[in-house]
Protein backbone atom coordinates (compact mmCIF):
# COMPACT_ATOMS: atom_id res chain seq x y z
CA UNK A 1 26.44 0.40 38.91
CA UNK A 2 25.72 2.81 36.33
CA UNK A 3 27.59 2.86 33.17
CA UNK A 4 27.48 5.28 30.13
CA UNK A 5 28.62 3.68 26.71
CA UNK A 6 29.70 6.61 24.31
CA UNK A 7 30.15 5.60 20.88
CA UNK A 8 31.68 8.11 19.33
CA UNK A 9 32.29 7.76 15.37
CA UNK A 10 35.72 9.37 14.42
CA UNK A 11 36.67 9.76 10.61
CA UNK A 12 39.35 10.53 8.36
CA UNK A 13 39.24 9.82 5.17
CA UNK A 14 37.98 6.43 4.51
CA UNK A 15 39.45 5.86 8.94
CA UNK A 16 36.84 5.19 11.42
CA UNK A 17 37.36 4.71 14.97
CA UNK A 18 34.78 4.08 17.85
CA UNK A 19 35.14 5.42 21.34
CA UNK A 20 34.11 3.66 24.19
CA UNK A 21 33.63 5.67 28.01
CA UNK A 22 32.53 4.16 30.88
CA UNK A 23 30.91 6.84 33.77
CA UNK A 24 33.10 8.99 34.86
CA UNK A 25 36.08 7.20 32.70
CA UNK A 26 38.15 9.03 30.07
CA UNK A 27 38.43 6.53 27.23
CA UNK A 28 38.74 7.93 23.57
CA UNK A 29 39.57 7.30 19.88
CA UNK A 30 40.48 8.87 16.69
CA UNK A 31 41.93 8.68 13.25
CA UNK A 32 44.89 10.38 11.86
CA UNK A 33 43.62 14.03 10.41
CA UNK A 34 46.67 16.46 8.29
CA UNK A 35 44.25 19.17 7.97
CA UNK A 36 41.04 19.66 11.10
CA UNK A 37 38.53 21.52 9.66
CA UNK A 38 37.28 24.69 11.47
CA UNK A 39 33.60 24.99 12.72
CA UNK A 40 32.83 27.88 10.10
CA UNK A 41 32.16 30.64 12.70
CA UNK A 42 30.55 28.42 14.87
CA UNK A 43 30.73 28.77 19.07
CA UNK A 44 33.23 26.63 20.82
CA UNK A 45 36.62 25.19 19.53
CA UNK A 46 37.66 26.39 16.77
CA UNK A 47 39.21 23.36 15.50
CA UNK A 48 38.45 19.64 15.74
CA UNK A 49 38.69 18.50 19.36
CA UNK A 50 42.19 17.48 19.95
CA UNK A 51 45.83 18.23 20.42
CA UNK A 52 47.09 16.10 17.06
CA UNK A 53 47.78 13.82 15.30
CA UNK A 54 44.74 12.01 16.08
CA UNK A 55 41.89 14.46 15.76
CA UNK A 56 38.06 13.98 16.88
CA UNK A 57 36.16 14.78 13.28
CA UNK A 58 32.85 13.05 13.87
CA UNK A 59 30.98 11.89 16.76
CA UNK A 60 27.27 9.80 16.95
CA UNK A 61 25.20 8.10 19.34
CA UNK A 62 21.66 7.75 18.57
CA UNK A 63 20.97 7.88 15.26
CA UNK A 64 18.99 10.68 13.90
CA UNK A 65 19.77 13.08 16.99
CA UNK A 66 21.77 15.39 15.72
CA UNK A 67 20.69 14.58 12.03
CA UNK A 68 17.11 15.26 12.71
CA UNK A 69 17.29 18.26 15.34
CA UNK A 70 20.39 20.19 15.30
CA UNK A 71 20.55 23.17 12.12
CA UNK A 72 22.81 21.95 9.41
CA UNK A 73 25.31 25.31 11.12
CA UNK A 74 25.77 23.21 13.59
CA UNK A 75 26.30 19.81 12.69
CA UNK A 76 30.20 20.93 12.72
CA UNK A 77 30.31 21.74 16.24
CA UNK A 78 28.40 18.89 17.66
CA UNK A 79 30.70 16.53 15.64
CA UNK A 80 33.72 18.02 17.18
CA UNK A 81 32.29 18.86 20.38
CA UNK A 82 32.10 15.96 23.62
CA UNK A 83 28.90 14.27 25.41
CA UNK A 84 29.74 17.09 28.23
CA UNK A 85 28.47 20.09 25.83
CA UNK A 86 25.14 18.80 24.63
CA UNK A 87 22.86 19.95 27.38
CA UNK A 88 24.44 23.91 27.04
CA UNK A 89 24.26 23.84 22.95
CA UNK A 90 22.22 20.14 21.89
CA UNK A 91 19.25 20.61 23.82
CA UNK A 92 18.30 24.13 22.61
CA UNK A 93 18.59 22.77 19.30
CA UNK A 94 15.84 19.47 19.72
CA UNK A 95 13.74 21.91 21.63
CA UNK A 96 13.59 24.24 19.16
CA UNK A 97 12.90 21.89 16.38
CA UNK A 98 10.30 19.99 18.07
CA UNK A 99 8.63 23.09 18.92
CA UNK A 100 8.93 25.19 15.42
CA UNK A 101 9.17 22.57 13.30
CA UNK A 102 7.51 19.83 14.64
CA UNK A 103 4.53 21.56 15.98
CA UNK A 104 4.78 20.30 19.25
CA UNK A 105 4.22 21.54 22.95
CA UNK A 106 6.68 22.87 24.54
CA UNK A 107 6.09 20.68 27.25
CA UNK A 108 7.08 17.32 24.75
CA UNK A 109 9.76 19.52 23.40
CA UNK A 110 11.57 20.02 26.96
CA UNK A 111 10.83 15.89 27.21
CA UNK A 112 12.68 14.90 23.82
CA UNK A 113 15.47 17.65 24.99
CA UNK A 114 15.96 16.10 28.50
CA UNK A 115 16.04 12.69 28.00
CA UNK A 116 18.15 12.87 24.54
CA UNK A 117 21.26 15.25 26.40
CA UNK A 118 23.85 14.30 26.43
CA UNK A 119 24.00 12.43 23.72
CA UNK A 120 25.29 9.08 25.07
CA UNK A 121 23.97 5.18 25.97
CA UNK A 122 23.38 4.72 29.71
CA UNK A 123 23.38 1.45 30.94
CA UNK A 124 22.54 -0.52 34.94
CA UNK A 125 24.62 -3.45 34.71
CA UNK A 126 22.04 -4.30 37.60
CA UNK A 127 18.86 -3.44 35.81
CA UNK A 128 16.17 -6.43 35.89
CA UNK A 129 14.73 -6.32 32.68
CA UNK A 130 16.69 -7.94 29.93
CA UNK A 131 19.90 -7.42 28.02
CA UNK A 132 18.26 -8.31 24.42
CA UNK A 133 21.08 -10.41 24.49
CA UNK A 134 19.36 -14.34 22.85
CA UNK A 135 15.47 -12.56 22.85
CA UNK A 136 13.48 -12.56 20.29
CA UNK A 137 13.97 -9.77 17.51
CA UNK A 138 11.74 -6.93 17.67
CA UNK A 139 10.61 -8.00 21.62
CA UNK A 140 13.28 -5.73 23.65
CA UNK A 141 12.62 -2.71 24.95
CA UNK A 142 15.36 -0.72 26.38
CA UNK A 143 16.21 2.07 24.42
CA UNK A 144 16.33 5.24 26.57
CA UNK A 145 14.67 2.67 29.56
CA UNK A 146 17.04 4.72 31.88
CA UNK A 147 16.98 8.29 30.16
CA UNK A 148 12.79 7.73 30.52
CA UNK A 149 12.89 6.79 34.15
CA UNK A 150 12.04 2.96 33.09
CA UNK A 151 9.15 4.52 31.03
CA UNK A 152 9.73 2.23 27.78
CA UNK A 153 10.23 -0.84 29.68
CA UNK A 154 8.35 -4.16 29.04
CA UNK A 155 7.11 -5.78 31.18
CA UNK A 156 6.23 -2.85 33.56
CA UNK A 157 8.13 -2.52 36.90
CA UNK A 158 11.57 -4.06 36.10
CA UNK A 159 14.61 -2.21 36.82
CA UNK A 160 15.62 -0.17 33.64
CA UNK A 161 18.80 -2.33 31.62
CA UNK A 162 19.15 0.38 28.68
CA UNK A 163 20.74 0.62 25.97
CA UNK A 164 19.79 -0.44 22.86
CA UNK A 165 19.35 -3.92 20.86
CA UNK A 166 20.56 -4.10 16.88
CA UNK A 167 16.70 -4.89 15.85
CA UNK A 168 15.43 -1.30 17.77
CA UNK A 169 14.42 0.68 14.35
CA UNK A 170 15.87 4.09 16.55
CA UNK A 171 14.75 6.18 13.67
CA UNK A 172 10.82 5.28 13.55
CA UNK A 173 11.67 5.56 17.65
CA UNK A 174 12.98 8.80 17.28
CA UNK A 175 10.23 10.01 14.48
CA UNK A 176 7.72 8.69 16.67
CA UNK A 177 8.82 10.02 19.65
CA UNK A 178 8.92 13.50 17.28
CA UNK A 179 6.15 13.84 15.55
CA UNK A 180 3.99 10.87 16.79
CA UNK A 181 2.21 9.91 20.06
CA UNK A 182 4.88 8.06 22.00
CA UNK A 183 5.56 11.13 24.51
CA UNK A 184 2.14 11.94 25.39
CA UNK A 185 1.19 8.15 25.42
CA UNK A 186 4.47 7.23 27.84
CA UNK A 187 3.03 9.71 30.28
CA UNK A 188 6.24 11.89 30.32
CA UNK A 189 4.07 15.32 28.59
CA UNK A 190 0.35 15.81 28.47
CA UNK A 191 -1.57 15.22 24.67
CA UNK A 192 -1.19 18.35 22.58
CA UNK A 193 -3.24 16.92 19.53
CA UNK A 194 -0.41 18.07 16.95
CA UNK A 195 1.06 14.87 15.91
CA UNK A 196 2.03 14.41 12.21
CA UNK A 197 1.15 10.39 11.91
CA UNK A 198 -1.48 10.31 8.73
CA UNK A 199 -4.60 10.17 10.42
CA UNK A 200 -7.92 12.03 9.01
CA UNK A 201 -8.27 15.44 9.99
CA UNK A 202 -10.54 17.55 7.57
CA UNK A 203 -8.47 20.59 8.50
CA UNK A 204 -5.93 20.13 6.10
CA UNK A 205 -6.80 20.56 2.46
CA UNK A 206 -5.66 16.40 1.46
CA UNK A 207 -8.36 15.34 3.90
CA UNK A 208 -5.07 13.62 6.52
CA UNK A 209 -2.52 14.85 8.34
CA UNK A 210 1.13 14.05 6.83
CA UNK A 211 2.93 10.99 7.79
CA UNK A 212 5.85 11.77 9.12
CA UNK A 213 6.31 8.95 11.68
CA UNK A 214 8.13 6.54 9.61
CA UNK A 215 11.04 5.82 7.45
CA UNK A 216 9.69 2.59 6.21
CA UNK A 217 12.57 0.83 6.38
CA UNK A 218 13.56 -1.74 9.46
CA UNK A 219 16.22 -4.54 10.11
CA UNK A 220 13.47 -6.95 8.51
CA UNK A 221 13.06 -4.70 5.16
CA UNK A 222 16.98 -4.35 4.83
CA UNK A 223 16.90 -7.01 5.45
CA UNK A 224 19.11 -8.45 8.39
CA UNK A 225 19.84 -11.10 10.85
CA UNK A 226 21.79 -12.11 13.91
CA UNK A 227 22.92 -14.66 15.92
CA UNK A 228 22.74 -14.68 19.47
CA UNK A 229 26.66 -14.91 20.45
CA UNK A 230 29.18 -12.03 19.79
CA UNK A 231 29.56 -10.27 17.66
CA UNK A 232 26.42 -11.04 17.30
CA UNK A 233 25.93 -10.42 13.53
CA UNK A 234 24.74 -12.92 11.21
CA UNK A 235 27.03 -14.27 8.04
CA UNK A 236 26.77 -11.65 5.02
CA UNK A 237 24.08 -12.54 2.89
């Protein structure tokens, strides 16, 4: 069975509420909103998604997606917009990006754009491989193990699990996958030699190619720690 988890984050003023959608359900949540903003010109609804009181204001999945790829025009609409949407008006976006900012193929582009739309968690409540659930930190690898056909799965051959564990740093994922080699190297797009990771190359004029593969920062910098029963989050420190 095949289940997609769709966090959605919904604000109003200092109010946040999480979604949570299993396949082909129709769960949602909200806060209380007086005045929904518009999308400033933007295509689709022209308010926040909702009938009132309880508007949809915000919405995010994997880190960094919408952050990192979508133009700051459209931030609006993708907060107020559903999972459904993201393929039409989402994808475009990370393709874009990845290929005019980024540098990258177009073949990696199409990659990053098919496997991040629509923006939700998939998980196989009968995949093999394991939850993350008592591992190790830092030894799980499920993140987008479904979206990348089992792809990022360790050890090889298991049955994709997916979703994600709270030690995955999904922004140096996401960088990587972005500007680094993990597309080429997964054997989902062929090398195009344009990856922005700090190595030597005498063609630019500091002698290296900029680093943009990392944030630096990880559940170990933070730092932060966990137990392994719900919720699953260690005393604060």
């Amino acid at each position: 069975m095949n289940m997609q988890i769709v966090f959605r984050s919904i604000a109003a003023a200092s109010v946040a509420a999480f979604a949570l959608a299993a396949c082909g359900g129709g769960g949602s949540g909200s806060a209380a909103a007086p005045n929904p903003p518009t999308n400033g010109g933007a295509s689709g609804p022209s308010t926040a998604l909702g009938n009132g009181p309880f508007l949809q204001l915000d919405r995010l999945n994997r880190p960094a997606v919408s952050e990192l790829f979508a133009t700051f025009a459209q931030h609006q609409k993708n907060n107020t917009d559903t999972p459904d949407d993201d393929v039409a008006i989402l994808k475009p976006e990370i393709i874009s990006f990845t290929e005019n900012v980024a540098g990258r193929s177009s073949a990696i582009a199409t990659v990053l754009g098919t496997v991040l739309t629509p923006d939700v968690q998939i998980v196989d409540m009968n995949g093999t491989s394991s939850s993350c659930i008592g591992t190790a930190p830092g030894t799980c690898n499920n993140y987008l193990g479904i979206e990348t056909g089992g792809a990022t799965q360790l050890p090889k051959g298991l049955k994709p699990f997916g979703g994600r564990a709270l030690t995955d740093d999904i922004i140096d994922t996401s960088l990587m996958a972005t500007f680094g080699p993990v597309i080429p190297a997964l054997g989902l797009a062929p090398e195009d030699n344009k990856e922005s990771d700090g190595r030597a190359d005498a063609s630019y004029p500091s002698g290296h190619r900029p680093d943009l593969v990392s944030d630096h920062v990880s559940w170990q910098t933070a730092p932060k720690h966990f137990t392994t029963t719900f919720p699953y989050f260690g005393a604060p420190q």
